[in-house]
Structure formats: C-alpha cells, structure tokens
Protein backbone atom coordinates (compact mmCIF):
# COMPACT_ATOMS: atom_id res chain seq x y z
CA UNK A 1 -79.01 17.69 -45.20
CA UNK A 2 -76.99 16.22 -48.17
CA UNK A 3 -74.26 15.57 -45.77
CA UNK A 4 -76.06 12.87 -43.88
CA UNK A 5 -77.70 11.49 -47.28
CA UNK A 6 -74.11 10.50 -47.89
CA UNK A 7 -73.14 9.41 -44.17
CA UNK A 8 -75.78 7.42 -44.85
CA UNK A 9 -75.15 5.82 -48.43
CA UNK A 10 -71.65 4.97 -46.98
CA UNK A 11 -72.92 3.40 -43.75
CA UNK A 12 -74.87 1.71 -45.91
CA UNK A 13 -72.32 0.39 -47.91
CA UNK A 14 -69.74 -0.23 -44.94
CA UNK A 15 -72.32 -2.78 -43.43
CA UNK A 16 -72.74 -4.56 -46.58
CA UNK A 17 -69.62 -4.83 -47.22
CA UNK A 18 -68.68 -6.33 -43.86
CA UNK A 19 -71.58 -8.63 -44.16
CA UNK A 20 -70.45 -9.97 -47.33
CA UNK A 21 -67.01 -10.36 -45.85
CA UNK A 22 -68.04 -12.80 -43.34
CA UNK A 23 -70.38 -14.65 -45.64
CA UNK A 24 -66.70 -15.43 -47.58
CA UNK A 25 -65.80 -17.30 -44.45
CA UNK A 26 -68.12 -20.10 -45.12
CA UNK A 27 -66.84 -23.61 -44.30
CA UNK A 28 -63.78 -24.22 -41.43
CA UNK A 29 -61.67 -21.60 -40.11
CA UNK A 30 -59.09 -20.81 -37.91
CA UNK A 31 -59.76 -17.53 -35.97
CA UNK A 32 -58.24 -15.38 -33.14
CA UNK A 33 -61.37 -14.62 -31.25
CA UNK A 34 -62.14 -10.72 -30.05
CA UNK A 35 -65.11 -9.98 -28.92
CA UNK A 36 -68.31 -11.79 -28.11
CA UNK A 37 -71.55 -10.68 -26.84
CA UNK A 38 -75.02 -10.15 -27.62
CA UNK A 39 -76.91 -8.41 -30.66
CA UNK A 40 -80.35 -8.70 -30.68
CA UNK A 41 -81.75 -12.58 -30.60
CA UNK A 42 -78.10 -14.16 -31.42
CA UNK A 43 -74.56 -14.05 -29.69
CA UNK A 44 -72.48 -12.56 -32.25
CA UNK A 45 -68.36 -13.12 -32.62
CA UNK A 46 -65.67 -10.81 -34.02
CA UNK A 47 -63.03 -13.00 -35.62
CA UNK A 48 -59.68 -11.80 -36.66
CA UNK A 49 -56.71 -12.81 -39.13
CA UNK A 50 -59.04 -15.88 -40.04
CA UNK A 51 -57.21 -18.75 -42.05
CA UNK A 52 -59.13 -21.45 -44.27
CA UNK A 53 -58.23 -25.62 -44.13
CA UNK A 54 -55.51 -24.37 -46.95
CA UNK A 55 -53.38 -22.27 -45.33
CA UNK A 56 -55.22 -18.87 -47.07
CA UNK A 57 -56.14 -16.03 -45.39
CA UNK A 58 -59.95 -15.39 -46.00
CA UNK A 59 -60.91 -12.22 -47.97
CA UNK A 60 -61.13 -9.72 -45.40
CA UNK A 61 -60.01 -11.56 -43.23
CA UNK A 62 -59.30 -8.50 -40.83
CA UNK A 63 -62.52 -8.79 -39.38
CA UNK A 64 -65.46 -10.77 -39.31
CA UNK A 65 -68.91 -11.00 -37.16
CA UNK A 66 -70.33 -13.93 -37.08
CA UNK A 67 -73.47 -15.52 -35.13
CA UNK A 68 -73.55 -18.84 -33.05
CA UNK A 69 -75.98 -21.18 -33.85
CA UNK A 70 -79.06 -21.44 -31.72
CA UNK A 71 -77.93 -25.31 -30.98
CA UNK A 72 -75.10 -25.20 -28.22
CA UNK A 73 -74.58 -21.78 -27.82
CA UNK A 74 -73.79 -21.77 -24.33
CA UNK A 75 -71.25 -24.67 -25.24
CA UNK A 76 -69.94 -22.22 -28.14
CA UNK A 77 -69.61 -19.43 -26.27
CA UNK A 78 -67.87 -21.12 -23.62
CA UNK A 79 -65.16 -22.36 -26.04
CA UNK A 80 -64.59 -18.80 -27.09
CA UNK A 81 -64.11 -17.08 -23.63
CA UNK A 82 -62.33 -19.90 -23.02
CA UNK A 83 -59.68 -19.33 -25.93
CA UNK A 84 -59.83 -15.54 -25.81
CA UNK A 85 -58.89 -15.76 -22.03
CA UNK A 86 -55.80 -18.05 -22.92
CA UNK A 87 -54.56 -16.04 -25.78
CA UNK A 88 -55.97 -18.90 -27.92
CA UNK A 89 -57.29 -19.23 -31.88
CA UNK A 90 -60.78 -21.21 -32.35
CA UNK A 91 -61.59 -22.86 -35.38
CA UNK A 92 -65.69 -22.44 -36.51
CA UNK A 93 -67.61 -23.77 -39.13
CA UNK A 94 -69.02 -21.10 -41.06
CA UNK A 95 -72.57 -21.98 -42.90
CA UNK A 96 -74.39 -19.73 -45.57
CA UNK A 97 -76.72 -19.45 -43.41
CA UNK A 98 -77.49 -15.86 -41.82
CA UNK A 99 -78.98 -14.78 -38.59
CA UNK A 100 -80.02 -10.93 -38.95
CA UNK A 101 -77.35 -9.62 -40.05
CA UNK A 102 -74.57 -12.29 -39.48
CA UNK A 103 -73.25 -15.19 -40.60
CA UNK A 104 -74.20 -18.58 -38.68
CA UNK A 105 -71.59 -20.66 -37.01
CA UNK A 106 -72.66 -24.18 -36.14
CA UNK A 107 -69.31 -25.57 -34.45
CA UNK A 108 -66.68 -24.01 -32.53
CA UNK A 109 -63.26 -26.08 -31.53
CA UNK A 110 -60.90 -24.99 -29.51
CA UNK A 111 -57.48 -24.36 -31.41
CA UNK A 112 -54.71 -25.48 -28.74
CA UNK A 113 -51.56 -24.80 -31.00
C-alpha cells in the first residue's frame, strides 16, 4: 500500500512539473511539432526543442503540451499536421492562460525555414 502512496506523490509531481514547464513557454515560439490530438474538451500539442524570439531554448524545452485555443482550432490544427507531415517547425503564441491542464495557444504559423 505505501508503494502506490509514493507512485502516486511522484505522478503527482511529474504532472506538475510538466505543467509548469509549458506555462514557461508563454509568448512566441519556435517548435518541432509531435503529436496532436484530443484530451478531453481541447486539442492538445506536444512541442519539442522549443526556441524563444531570442535564440534561447525554453526551460524544458524537451517537451511541452500545450492546448489550441477554442478560436480557429481547425485552422490551428491544420497548420500543425501540415508542418509535422513536411518535417516542418511551427511557431505558437503561448498565453498564461490554461485549458485543464494545458497551456493555451492562440496562434499557430507555419515555420517554412
């Protein structure tokens, strides 16, 4: 029984930590996209080796999930298949904001470089 007390206190803590790694990618960043989908009420976005305006690799930036906003989504997500079927980056503006559990994106561009 004290075994999953502790699974627990660290799945715990995993999560949060995640979610407070993708709340550090507030504001614009460039992203290779890696998996999209759905999770619960939102379409949700794994981002990888994510890179701010500067030049500086977010904190964490390993991975992120992230949530599109509820305005354009289909337009959103279309951008992302779009640049995860051409081997493409995206850059996403990042808000504050959360969704459940994730961070809210309100733009998506695709990154043609």
């Amino acid at each position: 029984m004290k075994m999953k007390k502790v699974l627990g206190v660290i799945g715990v803590a995993a999560a949060s930590l995640m979610m407070m790694a993708g709340v550090s990618l507030a504001g614009w960043n460039t992203c290779t996209p890696a998996q999209i989908g759905p999770a619960g009420d939102v379409v949700a976005i794994q981002l990888l080796n994510c890179v701010d305006l500067n030049g500086a690799s977010s904190p964490g930036n390993a991975d992120h999930w992230v949530a599109l906003s509820a305005n354009g989504t289909d337009r959103m997500m279309a951008t992302v298949l779009t640049a995860m079927s051409l081997g493409k980056k995206v850059s996403v503006d990042v808000t504050t904001e959360m969704s459940g559990d994730f961070p809210v994106v309100r733009a998506v561009i695709f990154d043609n470089k």
